[in-house]
Protein backbone atom coordinates (compact mmCIF):
# COMPACT_ATOMS: atom_id res chain seq x y z
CA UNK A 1 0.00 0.00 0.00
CA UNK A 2 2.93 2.54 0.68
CA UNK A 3 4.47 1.46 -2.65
CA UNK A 4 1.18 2.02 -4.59
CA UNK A 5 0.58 5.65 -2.85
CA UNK A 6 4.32 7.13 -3.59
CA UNK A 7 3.53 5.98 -7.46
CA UNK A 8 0.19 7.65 -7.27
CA UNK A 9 1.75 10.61 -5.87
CA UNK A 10 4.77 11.03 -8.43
CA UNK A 11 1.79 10.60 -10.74
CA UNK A 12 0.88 13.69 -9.86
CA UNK A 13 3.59 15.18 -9.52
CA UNK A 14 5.05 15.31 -13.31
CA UNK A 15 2.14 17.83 -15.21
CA UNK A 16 2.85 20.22 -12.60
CA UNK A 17 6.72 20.48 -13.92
CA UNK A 18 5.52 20.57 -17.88
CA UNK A 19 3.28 23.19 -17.21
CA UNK A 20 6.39 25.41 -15.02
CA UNK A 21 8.81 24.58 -17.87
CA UNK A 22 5.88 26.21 -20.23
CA UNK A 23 5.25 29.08 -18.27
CA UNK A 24 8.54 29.74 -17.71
CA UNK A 25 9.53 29.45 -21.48
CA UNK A 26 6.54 32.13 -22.32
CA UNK A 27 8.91 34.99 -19.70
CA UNK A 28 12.17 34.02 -21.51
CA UNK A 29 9.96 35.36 -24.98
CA UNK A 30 8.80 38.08 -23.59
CA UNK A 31 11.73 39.21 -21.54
CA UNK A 32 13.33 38.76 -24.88
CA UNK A 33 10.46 40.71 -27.14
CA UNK A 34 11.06 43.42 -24.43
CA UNK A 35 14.78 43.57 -25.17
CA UNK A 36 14.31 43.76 -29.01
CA UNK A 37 11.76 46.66 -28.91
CA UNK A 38 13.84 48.52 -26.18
CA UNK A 39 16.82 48.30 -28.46
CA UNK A 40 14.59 49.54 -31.00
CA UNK A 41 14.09 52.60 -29.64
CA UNK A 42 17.24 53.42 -28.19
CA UNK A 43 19.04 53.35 -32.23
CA UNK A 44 16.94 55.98 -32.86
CA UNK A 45 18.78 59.17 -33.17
CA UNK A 46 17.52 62.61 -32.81
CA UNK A 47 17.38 65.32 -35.55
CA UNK A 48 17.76 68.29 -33.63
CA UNK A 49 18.26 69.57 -30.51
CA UNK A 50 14.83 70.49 -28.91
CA UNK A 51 13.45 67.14 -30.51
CA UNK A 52 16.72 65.08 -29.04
CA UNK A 53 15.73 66.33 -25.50
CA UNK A 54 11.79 65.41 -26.12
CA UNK A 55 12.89 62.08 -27.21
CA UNK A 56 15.13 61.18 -24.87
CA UNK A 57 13.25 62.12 -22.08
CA UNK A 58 10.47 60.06 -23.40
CA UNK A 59 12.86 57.33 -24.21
CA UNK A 60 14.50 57.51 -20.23
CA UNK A 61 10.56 57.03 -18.76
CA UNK A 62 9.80 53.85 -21.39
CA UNK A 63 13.35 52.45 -20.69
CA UNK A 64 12.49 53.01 -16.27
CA UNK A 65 8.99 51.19 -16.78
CA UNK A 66 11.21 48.53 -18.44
CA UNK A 67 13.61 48.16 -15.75
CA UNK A 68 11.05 47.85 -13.28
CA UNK A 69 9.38 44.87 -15.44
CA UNK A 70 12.44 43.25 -15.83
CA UNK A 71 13.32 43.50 -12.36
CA UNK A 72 9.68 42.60 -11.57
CA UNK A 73 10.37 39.51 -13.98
CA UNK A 74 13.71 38.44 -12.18
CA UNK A 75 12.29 38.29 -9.39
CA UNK A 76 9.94 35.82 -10.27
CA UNK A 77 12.26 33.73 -11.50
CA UNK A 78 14.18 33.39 -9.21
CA UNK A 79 10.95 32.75 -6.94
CA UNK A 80 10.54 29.36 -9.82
CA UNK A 81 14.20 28.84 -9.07
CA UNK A 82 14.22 28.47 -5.49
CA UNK A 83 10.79 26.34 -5.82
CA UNK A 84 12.47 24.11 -8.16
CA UNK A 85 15.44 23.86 -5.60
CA UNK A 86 13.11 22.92 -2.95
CA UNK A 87 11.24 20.64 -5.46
CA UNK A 88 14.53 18.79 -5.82
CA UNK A 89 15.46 18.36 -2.35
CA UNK A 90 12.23 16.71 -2.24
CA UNK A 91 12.95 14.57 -5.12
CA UNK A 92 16.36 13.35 -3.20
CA UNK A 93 14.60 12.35 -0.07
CA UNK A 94 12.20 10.06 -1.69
CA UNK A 95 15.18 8.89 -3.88
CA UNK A 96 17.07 7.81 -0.76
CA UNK A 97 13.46 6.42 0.39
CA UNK A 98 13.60 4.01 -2.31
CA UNK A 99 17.00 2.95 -2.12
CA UNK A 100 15.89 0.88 0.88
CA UNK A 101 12.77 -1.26 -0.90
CA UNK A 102 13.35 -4.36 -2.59
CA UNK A 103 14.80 -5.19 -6.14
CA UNK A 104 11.29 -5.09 -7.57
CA UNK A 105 11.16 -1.56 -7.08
CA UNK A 106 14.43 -0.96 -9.23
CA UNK A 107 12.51 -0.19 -11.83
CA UNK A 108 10.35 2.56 -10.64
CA UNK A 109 13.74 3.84 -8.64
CA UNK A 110 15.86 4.61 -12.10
CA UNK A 111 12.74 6.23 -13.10
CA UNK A 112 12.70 8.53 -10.39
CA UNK A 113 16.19 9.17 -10.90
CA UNK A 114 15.47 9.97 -14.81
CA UNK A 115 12.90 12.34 -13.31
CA UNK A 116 15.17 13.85 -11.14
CA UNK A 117 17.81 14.44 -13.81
CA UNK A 118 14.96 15.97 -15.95
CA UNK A 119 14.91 18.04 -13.57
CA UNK A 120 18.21 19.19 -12.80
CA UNK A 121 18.63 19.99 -16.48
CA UNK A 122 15.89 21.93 -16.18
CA UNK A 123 16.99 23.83 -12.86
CA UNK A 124 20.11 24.52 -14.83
CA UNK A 125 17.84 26.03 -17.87
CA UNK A 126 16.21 28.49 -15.39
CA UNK A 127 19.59 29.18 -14.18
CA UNK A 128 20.47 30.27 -17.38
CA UNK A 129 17.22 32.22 -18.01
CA UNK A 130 17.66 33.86 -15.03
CA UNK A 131 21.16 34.87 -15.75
CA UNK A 132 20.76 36.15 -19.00
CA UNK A 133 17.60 37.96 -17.32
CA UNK A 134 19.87 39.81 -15.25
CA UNK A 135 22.19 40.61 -17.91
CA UNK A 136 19.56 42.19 -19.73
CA UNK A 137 18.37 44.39 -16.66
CA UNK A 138 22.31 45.76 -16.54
CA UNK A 139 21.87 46.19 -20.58
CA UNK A 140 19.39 48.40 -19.76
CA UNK A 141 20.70 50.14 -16.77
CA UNK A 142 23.87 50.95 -19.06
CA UNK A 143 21.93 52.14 -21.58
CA UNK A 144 19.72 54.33 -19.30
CA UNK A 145 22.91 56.24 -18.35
CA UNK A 146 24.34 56.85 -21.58
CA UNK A 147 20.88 58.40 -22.44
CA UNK A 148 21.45 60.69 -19.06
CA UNK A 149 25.33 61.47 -20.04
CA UNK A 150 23.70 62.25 -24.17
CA UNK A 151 21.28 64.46 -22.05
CA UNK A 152 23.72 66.23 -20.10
CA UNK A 153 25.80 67.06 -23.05
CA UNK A 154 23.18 68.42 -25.37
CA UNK A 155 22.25 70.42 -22.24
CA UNK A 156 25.45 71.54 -22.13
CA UNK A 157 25.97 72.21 -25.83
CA UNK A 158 22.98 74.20 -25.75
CA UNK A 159 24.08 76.45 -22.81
CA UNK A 160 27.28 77.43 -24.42
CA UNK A 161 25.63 77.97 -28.03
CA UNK A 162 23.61 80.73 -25.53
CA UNK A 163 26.45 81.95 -24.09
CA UNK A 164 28.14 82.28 -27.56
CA UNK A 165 24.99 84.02 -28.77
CA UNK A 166 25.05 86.41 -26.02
CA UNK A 167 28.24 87.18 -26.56
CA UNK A 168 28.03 87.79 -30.39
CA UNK A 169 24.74 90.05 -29.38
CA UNK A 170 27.08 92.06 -27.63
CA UNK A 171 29.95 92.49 -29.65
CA UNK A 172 27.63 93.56 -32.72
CA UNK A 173 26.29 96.07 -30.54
CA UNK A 174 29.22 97.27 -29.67
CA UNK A 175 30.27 97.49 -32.95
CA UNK A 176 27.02 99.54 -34.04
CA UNK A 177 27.18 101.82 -31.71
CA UNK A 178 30.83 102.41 -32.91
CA UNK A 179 29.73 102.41 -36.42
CA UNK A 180 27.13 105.12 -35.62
CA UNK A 181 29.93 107.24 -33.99
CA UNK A 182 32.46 107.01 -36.74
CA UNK A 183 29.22 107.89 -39.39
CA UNK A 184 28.57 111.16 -37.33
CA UNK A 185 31.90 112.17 -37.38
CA UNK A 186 32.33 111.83 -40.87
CA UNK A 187 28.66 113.62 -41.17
CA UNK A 188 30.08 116.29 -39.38
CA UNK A 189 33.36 116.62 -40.94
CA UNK A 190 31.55 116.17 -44.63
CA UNK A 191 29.34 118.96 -43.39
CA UNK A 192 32.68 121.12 -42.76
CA UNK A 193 34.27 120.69 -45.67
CA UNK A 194 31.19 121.09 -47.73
CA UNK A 195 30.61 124.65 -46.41
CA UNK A 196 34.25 125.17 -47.51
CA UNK A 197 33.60 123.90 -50.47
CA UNK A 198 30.40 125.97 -51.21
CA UNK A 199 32.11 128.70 -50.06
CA UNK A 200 35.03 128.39 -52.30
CA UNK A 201 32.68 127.84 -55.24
CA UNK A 202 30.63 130.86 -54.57
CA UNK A 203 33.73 132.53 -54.33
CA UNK A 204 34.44 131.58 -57.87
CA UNK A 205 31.32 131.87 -59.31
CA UNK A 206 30.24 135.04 -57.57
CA UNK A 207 29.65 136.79 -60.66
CA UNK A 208 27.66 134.32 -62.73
CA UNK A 209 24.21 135.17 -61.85
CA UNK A 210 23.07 132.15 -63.75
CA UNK A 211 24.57 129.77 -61.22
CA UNK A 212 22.52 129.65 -57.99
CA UNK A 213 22.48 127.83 -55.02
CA UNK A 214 19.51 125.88 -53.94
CA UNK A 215 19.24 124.60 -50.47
CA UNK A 216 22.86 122.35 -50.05
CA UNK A 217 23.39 122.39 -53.68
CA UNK A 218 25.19 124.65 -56.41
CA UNK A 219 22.82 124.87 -59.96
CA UNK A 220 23.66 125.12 -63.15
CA UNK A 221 21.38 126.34 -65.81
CA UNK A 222 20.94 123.86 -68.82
CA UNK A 223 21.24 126.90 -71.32
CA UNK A 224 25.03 128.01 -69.59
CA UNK A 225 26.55 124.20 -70.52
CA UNK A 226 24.53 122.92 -73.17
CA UNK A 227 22.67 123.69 -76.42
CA UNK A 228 18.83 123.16 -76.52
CA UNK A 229 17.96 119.13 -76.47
CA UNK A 230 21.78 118.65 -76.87
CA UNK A 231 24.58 116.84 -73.96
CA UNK A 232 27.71 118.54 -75.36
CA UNK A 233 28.92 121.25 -73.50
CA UNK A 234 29.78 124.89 -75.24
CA UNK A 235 32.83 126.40 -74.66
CA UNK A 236 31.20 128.66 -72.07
CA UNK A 237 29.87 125.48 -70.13
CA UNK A 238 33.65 124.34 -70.20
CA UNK A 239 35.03 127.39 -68.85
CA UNK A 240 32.72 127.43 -65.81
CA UNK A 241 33.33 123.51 -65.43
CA UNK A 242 36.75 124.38 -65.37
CA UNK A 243 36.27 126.40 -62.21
CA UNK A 244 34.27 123.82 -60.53
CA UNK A 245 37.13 121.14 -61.58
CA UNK A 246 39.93 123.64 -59.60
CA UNK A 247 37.82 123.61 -56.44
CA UNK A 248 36.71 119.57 -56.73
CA UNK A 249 40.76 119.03 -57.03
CA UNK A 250 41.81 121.19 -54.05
CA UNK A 251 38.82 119.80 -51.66
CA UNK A 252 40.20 116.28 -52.38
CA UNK A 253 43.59 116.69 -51.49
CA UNK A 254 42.03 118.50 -48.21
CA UNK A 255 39.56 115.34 -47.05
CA UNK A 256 41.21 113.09 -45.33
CA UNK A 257 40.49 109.15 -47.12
CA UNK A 258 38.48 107.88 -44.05
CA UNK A 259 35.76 110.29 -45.00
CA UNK A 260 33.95 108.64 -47.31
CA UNK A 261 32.17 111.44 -49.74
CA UNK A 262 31.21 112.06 -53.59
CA UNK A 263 29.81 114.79 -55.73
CA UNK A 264 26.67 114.07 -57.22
CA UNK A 265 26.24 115.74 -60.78
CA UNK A 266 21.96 115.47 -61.32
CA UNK A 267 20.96 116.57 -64.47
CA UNK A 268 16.78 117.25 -65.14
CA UNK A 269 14.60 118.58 -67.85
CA UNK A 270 11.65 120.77 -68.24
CA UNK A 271 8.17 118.64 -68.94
CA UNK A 272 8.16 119.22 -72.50
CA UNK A 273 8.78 115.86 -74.04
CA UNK A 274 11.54 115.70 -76.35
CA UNK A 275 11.28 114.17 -80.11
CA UNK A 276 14.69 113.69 -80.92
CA UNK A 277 16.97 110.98 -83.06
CA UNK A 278 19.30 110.91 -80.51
CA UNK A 279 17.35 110.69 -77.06
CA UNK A 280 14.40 108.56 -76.91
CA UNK A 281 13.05 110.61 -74.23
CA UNK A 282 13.91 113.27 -70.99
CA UNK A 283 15.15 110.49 -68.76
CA UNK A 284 18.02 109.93 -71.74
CA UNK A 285 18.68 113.87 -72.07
CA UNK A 286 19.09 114.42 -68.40
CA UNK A 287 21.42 111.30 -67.85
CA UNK A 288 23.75 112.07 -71.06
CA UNK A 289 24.09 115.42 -69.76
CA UNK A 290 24.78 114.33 -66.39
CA UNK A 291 27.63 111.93 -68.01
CA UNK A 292 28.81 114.43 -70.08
CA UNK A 293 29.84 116.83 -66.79
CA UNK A 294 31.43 113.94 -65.11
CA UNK A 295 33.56 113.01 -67.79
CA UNK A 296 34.60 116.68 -68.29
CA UNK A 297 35.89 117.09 -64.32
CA UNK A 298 37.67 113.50 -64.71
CA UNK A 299 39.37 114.61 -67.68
CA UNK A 300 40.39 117.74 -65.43
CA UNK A 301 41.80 115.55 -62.46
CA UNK A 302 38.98 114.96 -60.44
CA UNK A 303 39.08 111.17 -59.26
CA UNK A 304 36.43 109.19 -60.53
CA UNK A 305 35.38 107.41 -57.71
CA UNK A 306 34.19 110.63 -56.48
CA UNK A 307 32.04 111.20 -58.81
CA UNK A 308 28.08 109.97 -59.60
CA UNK A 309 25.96 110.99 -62.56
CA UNK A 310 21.80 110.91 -61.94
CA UNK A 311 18.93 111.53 -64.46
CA UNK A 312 15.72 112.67 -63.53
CA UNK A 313 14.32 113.84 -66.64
CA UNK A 314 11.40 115.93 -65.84
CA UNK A 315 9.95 114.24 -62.55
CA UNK A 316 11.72 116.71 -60.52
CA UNK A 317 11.26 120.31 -60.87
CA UNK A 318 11.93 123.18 -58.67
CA UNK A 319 8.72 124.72 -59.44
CA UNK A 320 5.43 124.03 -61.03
CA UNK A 321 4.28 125.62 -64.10
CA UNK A 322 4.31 125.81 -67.78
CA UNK A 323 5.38 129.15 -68.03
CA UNK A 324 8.75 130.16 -70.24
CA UNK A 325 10.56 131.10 -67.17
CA UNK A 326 9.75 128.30 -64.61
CA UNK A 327 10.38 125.56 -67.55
CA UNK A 328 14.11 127.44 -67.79
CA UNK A 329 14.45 127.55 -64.19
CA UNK A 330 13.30 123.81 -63.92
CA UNK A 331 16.56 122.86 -67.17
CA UNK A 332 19.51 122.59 -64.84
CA UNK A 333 22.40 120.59 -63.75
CA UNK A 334 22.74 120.13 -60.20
CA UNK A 335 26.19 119.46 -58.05
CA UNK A 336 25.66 118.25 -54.75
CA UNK A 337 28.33 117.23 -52.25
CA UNK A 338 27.42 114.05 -50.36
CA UNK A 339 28.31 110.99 -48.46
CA UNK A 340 27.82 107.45 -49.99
């Protein structure tokens, strides 16, 4: 009766292993399913800074819920572990049991011993499991701190790109405030030497009553330089071009370079349109005229770079009108002395 209740109870025994072995297979797939979508998402790379951070902040709280599952999961197995070990202990006991029957019971004795080595192989399986379980939860822990260290950096990349921003803000400040300061003092000193300018030119021109000057610029009738719908100069126009060219030449040598200034030579037109084979309209009379002055003082001395012709035909007159004398008034050539 003793022999017939200790096969009854082995019996019994055996499903319960098959169905630990299963259950404990189904972890190892997950555990490992876990690991393959965890590396998943720690290969991917950020595009940018502000998205990096987002991501791998979002990355560090999926990785932490991982940890804990896997630790969760370790835990558990080595719970099945230390079942199994007590499982075995009880295996040994009733192996030494049945050392003591008779030979009949050989049988049912190497059978139990099979059963026992079943299960050691098994216990050494979950061993494994286990081990490799804890190898991924340092995998992770690894990776968890090179996301922090990635963190830290791009934090720290990002503070010095503000600092170097900062610092750039500043320095182009600086430099525009400087900027402005070195434009008003070569405002100013243009200012100076245009009044000596002017006054040299009125000076030299004092008895030409058909040269005026208009606001911060000397004016030159149309009629004193050039013939009617014509851009060569007369010999008269020459001769008081020649004047202008003396005083142009002795203002540049008196400018010092860093003062960066020109003479503007602006020609215009009445608003009578011209019908000529030569100019297709005003805004091609004015400019040739224009030209034709410049090219005059260069040939004199004056530095070309110092020089700009304009055009602008009829669309600027002094006065408005159609009367003989405002249309003559509004036919000039205008010099002004400027910075660029």
């Amino acid at each position: 009766m003793a022999r017939q209740r200790k096969s009854s109870e082995y019996a019994e025994f055996w499903p319960g292993y098959v169905d630990m072995l299963s259950t404990l297979l189904m972890v190892f797939m997950f555990l490992l399913s876990i690991f393959m979508v965890s590396q998943f998402y720690v290969s991917r790379e950020s595009s940018g800074k502000d998205d990096a951070l987002r991501r791998l902040t979002r990355q560090i709280s999926e990785l932490t819920n991982l940890l804990s599952l896997e630790k969760g999961k370790a835990s558990t197995a080595a719970e099945d572990l230390a079942a199994l070990q007590a499982t075995l202990a009880s295996l040994k006991s009733e192996n030494s049991k049945l050392q003591g029957f008779a030979l009949d019971n050989d049988e049912k004795t190497r059978a139990a011993q099979a059963s026992i080595g079943g299960i050691s192989a098994q216990l050494d399986e979950q061993k494994k499991v286990s081990n490799e379980a804890l190898a991924k939860v340092d995998l992770l822990n690894q990776q968890l701190l090179a996301l922090r260290r990635q963190i830290a950096a791009l934090n720290e990349a990002l503070e010095a790109s503000e600092r170097k921003d900062q610092a750039a803000q500043d320095r182009i400040k600086n430099l525009g405030g400087r900027l402005n300061a070195a434009l008003a003092r070569q405002v100013q000193e243009l200012q100076r030497y245009r009044s000596d300018f002017f006054g040299r030119l009125r000076e030299l021109l004092k008895d030409r009553r058909d040269i005026r000057v208009v606001g911060d610029r000397f004016v030159f009738q149309s009629e004193v330089l050039f013939p009617s719908g014509q851009a060569t100069m007369t010999v008269e126009g020459l001769q008081a071009i020649d004047q202008l060219a003396s005083a142009i030449v002795e203002l540049e040598r008196s400018i010092p370079g860093e003062v960066d200034w020109a003479l503007q030579v602006d020609g215009h037109t009445d608003v009578r349109p011209i019908s000529s084979s030569s100019f297709a309209s005003n805004w091609e009379l004015s400019t040739a005229r224009s030209i034709s002055v410049v090219r005059y003082l260069i040939s004199r001395g004056v530095s070309a770079r110092r020089l700009v012709a304009a055009g602008y035909g009829e669309f600027q007159p002094l006065e408005q009108g159609a009367g003989e004398e405002v249309l003559r008034r509004n036919r000039r050539i205008e010099l002004k002395l400027t910075n660029r």
